[in-house]
C-alpha atoms as a PDB file:
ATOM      1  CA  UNK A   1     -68.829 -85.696  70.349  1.00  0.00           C
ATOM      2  CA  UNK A   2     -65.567 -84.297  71.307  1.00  0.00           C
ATOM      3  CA  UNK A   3     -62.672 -84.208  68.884  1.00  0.00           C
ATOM      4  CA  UNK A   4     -59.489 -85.545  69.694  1.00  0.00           C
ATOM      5  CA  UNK A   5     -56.444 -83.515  69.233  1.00  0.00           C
ATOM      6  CA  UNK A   6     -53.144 -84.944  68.378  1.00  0.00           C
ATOM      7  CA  UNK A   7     -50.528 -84.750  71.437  1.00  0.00           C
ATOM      8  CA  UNK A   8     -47.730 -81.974  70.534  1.00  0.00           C
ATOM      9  CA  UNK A   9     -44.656 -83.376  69.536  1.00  0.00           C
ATOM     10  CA  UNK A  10     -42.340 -84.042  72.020  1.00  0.00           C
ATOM     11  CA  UNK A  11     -40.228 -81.322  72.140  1.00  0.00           C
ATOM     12  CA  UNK A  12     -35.911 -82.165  72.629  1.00  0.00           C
ATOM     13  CA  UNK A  13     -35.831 -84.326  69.251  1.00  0.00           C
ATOM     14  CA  UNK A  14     -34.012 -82.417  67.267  1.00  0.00           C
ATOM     15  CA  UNK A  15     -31.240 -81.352  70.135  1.00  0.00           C
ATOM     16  CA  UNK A  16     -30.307 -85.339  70.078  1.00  0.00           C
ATOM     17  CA  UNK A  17     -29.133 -84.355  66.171  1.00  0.00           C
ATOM     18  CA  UNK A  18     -27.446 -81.419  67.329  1.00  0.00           C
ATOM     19  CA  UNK A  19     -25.359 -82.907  70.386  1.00  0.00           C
ATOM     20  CA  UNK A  20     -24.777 -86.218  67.485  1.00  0.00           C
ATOM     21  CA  UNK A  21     -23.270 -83.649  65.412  1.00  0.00           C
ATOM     22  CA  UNK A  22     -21.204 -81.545  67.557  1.00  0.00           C
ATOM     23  CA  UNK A  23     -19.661 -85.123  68.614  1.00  0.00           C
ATOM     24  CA  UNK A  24     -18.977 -86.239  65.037  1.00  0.00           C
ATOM     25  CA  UNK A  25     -17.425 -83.180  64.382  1.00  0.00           C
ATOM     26  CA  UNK A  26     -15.202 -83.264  67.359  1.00  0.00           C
ATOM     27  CA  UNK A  27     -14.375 -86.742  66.826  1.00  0.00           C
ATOM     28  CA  UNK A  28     -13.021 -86.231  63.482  1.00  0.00           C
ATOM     29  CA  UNK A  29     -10.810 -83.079  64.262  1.00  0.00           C
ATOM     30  CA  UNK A  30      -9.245 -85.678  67.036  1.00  0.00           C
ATOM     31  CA  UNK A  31      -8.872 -87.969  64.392  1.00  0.00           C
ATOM     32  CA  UNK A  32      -6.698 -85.066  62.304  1.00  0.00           C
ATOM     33  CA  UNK A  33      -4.537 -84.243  65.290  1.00  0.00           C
ATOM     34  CA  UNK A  34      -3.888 -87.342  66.097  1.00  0.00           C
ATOM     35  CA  UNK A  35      -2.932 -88.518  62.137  1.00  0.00           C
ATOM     36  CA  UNK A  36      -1.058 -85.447  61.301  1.00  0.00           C
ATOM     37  CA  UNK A  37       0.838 -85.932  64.961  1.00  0.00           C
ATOM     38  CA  UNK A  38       0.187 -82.596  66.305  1.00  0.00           C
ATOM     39  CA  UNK A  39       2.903 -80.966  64.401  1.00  0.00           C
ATOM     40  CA  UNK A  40       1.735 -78.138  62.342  1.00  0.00           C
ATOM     41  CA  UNK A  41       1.922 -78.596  59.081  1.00  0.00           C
ATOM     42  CA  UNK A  42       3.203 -75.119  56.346  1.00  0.00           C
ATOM     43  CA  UNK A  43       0.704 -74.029  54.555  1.00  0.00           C
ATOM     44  CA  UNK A  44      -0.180 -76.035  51.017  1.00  0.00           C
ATOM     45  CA  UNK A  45      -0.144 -73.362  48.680  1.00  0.00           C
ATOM     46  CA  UNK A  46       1.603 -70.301  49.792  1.00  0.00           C
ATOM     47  CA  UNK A  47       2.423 -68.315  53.250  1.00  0.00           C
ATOM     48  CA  UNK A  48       2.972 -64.472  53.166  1.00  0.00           C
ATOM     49  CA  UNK A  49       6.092 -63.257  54.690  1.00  0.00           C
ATOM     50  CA  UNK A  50       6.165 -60.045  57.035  1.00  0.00           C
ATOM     51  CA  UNK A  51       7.019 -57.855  54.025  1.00  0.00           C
ATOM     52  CA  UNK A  52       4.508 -59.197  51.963  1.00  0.00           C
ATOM     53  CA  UNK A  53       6.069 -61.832  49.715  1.00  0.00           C
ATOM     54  CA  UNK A  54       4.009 -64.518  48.682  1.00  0.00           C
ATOM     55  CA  UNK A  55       6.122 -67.692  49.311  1.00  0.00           C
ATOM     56  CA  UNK A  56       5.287 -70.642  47.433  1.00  0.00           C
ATOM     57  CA  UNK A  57       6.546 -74.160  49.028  1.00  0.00           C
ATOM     58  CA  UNK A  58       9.713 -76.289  46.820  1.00  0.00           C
ATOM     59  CA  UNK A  59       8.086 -79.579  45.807  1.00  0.00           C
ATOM     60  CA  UNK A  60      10.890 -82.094  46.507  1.00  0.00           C
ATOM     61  CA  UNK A  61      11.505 -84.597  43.246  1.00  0.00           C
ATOM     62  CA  UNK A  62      10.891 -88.337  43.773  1.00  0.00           C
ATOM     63  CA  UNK A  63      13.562 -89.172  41.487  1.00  0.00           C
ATOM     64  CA  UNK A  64      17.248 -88.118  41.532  1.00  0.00           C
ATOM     65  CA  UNK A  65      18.677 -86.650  37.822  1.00  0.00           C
ATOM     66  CA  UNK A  66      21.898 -87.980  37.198  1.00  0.00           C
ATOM     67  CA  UNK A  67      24.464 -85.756  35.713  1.00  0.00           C
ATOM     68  CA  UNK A  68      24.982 -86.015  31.923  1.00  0.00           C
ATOM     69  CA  UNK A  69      27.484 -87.984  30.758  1.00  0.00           C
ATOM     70  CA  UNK A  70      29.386 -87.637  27.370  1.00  0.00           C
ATOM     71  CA  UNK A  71      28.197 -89.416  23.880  1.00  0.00           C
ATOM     72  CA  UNK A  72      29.582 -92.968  24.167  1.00  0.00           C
ATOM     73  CA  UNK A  73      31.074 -92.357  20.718  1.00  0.00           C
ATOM     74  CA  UNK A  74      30.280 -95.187  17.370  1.00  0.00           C
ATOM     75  CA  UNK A  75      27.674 -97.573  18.240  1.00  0.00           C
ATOM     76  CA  UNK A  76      29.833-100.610  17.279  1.00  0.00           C
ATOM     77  CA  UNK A  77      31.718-102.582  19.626  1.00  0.00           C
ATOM     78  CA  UNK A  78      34.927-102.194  18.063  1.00  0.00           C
ATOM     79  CA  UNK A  79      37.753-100.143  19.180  1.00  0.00           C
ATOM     80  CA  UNK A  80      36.665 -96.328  20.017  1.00  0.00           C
ATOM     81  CA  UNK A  81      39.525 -95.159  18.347  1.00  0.00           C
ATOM     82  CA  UNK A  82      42.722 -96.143  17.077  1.00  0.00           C
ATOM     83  CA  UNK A  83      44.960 -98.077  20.046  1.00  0.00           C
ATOM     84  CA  UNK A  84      48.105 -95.339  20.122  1.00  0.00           C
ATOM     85  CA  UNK A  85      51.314 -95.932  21.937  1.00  0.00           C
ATOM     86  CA  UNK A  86      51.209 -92.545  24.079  1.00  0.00           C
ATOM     87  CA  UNK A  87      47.722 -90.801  24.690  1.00  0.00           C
ATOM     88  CA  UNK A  88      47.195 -92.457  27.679  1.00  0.00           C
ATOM     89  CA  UNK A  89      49.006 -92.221  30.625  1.00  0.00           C
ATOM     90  CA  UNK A  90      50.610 -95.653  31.637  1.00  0.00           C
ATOM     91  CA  UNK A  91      49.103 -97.236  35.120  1.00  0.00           C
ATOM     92  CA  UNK A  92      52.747 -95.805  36.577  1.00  0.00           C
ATOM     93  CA  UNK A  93      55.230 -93.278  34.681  1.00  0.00           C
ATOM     94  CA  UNK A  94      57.947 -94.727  33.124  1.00  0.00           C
ATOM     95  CA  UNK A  95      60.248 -93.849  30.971  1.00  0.00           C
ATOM     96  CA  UNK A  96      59.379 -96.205  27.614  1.00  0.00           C
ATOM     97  CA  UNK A  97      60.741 -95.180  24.249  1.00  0.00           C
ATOM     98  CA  UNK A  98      60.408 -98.525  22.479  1.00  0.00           C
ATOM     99  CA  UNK A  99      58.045 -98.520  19.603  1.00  0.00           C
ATOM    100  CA  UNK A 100      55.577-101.003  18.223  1.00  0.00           C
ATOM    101  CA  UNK A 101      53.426-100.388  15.213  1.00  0.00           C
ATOM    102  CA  UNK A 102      49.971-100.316  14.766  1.00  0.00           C
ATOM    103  CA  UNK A 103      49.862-104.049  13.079  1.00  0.00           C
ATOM    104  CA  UNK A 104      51.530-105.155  15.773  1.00  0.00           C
ATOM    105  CA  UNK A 105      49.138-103.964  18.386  1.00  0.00           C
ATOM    106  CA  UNK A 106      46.593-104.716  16.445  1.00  0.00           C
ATOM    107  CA  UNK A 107      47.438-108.581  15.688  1.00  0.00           C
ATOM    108  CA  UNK A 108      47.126-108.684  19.624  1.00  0.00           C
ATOM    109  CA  UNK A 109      44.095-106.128  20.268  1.00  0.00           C
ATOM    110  CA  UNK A 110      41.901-107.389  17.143  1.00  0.00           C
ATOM    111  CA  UNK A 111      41.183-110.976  18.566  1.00  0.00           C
ATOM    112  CA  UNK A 112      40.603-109.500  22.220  1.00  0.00           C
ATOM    113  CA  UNK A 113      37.230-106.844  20.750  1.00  0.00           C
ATOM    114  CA  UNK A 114      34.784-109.986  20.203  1.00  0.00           C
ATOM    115  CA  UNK A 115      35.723-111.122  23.834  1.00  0.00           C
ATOM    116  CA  UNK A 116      35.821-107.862  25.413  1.00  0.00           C
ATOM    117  CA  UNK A 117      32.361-107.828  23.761  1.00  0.00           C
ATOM    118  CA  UNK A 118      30.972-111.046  25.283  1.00  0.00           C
ATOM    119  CA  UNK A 119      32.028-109.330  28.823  1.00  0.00           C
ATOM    120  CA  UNK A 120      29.728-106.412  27.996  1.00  0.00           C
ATOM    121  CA  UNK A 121      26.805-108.806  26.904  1.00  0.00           C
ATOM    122  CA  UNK A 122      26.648-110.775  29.791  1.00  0.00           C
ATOM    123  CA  UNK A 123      26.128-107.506  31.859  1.00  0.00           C
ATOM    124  CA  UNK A 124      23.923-105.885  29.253  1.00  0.00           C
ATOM    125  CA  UNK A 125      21.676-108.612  30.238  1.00  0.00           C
ATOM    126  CA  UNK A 126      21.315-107.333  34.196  1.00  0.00           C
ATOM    127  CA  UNK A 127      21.145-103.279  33.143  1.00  0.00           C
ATOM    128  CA  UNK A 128      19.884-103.165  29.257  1.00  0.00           C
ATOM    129  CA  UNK A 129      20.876 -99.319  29.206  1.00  0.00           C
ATOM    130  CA  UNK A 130      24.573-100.092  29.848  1.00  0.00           C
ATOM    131  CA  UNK A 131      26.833 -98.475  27.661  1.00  0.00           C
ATOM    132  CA  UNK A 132      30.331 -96.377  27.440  1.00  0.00           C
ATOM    133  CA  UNK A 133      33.552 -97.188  26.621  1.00  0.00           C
ATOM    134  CA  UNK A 134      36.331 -99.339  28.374  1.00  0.00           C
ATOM    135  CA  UNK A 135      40.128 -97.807  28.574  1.00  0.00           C
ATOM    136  CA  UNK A 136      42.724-100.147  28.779  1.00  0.00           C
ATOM    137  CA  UNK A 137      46.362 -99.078  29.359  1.00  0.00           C
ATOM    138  CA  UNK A 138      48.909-101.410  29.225  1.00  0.00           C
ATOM    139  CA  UNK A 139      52.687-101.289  29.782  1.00  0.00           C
ATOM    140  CA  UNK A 140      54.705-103.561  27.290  1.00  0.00           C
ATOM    141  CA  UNK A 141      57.851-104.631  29.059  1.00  0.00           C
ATOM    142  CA  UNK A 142      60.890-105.139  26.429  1.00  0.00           C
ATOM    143  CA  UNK A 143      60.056-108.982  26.148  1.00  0.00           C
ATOM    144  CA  UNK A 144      56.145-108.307  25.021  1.00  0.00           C
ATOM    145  CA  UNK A 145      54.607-109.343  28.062  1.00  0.00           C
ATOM    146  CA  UNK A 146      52.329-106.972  30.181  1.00  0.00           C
ATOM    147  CA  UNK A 147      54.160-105.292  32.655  1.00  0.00           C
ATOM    148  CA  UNK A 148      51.406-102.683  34.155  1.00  0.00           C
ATOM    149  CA  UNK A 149      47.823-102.397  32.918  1.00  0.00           C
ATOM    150  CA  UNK A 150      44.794-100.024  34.088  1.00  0.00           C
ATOM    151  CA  UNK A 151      41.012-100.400  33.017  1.00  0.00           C
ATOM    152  CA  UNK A 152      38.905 -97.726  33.231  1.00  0.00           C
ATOM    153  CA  UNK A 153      36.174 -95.925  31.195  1.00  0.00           C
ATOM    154  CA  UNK A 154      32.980 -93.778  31.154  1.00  0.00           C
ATOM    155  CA  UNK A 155      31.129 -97.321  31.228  1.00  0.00           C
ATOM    156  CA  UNK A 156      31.797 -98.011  35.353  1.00  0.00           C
ATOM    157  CA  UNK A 157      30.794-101.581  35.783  1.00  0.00           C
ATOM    158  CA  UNK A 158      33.270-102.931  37.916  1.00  0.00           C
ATOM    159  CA  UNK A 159      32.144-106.389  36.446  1.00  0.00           C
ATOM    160  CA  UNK A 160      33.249-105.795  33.057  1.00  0.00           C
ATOM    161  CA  UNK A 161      36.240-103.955  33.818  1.00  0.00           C
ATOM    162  CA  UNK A 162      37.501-107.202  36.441  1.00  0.00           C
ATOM    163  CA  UNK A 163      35.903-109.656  32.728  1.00  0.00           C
ATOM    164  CA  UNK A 164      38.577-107.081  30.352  1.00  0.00           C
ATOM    165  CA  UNK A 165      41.536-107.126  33.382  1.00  0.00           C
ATOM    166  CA  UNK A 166      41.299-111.299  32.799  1.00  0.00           C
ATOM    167  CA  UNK A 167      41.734-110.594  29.189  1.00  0.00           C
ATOM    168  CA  UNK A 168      44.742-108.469  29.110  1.00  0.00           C
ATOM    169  CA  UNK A 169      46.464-110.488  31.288  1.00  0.00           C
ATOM    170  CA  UNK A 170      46.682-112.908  28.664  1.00  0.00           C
ATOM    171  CA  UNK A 171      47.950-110.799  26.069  1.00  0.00           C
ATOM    172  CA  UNK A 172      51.567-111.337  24.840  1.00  0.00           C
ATOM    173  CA  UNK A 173      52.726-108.808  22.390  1.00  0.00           C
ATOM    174  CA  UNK A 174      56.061-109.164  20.016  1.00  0.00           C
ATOM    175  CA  UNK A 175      59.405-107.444  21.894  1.00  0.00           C
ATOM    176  CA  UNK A 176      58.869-103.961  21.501  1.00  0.00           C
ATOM    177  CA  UNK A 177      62.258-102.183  19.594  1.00  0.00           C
ATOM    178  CA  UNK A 178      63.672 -99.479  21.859  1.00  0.00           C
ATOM    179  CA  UNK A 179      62.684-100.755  25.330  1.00  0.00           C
ATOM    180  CA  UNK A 180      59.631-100.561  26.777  1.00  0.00           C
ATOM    181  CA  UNK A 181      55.707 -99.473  25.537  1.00  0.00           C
ATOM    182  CA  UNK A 182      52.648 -97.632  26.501  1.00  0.00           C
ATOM    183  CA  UNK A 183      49.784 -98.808  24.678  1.00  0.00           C
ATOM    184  CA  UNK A 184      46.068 -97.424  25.057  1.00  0.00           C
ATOM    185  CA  UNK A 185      43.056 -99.462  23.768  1.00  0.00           C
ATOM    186  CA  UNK A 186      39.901 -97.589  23.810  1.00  0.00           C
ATOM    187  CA  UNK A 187      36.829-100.335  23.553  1.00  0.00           C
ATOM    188  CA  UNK A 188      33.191 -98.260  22.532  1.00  0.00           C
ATOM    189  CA  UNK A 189      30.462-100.596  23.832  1.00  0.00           C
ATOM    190  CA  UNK A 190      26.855 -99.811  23.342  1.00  0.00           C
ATOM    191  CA  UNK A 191      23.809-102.059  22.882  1.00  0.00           C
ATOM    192  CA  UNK A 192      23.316-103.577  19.233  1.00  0.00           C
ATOM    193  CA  UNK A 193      20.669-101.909  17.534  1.00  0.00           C
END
């Protein structure tokens, strides 16, 4: 009896892995080019300049850092301050010497803080972070009525200053003695704690 031997592998097997290979790996550096666009792209850590410098690349910020603004003063919605007769400058020089005292501004002012407020709230409830103060500048002509007027303020919501300008148009203060006024109302508005 004769004994069989296996037949020797065939040989050319394994070269069908290697030629697989080599086109999977040229496939996906086609694949890079073709996703990164051909441009070449700076190195991702650092790149050494002629003179030996290591240069690392800036890291651009998603977000944008607004300048810092100044304290919005109390955190009540009354009057920032005082309303004075000259520390503002009036929406046009004039020459006003008439006087009018601090009742008297007040007695028109007071009533106007809740509605000044209700302006605020209605935009507090679009931005919740809103909050600064609202400068109003009036010119009292000699018979009380509102000559000039300018609003203005670290708050910068158009909305609310146009809601205040609607206000102070409405405001009718007693005849001034000595001619005309400047009067500055400084509203603080934050959010209610």
């Amino acid at each position: 009896m004769t004994e069989s031997t296996p037949p020797p592998p065939e040989s050319g097997g394994g070269s069908r892995y290697a030629i697989l290979g080599i086109l999977l790996l040229l496939g996906a550096i086609g694949v890079y080019f073709l996703m990164s666009g051909g441009e070449e792209q700076p190195p991702p850590v650092a790149a050494v300049l002629d003179a030996g410098v290591v240069q690392r690349p800036v890291m651009e910020p998603d977000i944008e850092i607004p300048d810092e603004e100044p304290d919005a003063g109390p955190q009540d919605a009354g009057l920032a301050e005082e309303p004075t007769m000259s520390t503002m400058r009036a929406p046009q020089p004039r020459e006003c010497n008439g006087e009018l005292t601090q009742q008297q501004i007040l007695a028109v002012v007071g009533p106007a803080r809740s509605q000044v407020r209700q302006c605020y709230e209605r935009r507090l409830k679009v931005n919740n972070v809103l909050q600064g103060t609202v400068n109003v500048a009036v010119l009292v002509d000699r018979d009380g009525s509102i000559d000039q007027m300018r609003v203005g303020g670290s708050l910068r919501d158009n909305e609310v200053f146009a809601c205040v300008r609607r206000i102070v148009e409405g405001w009718r203060f007693p005849a001034p003695s000595g001619g005309c006024v400047q009067v500055n109302v400084p509203f603080a508005l934050s959010p209610q704690q």
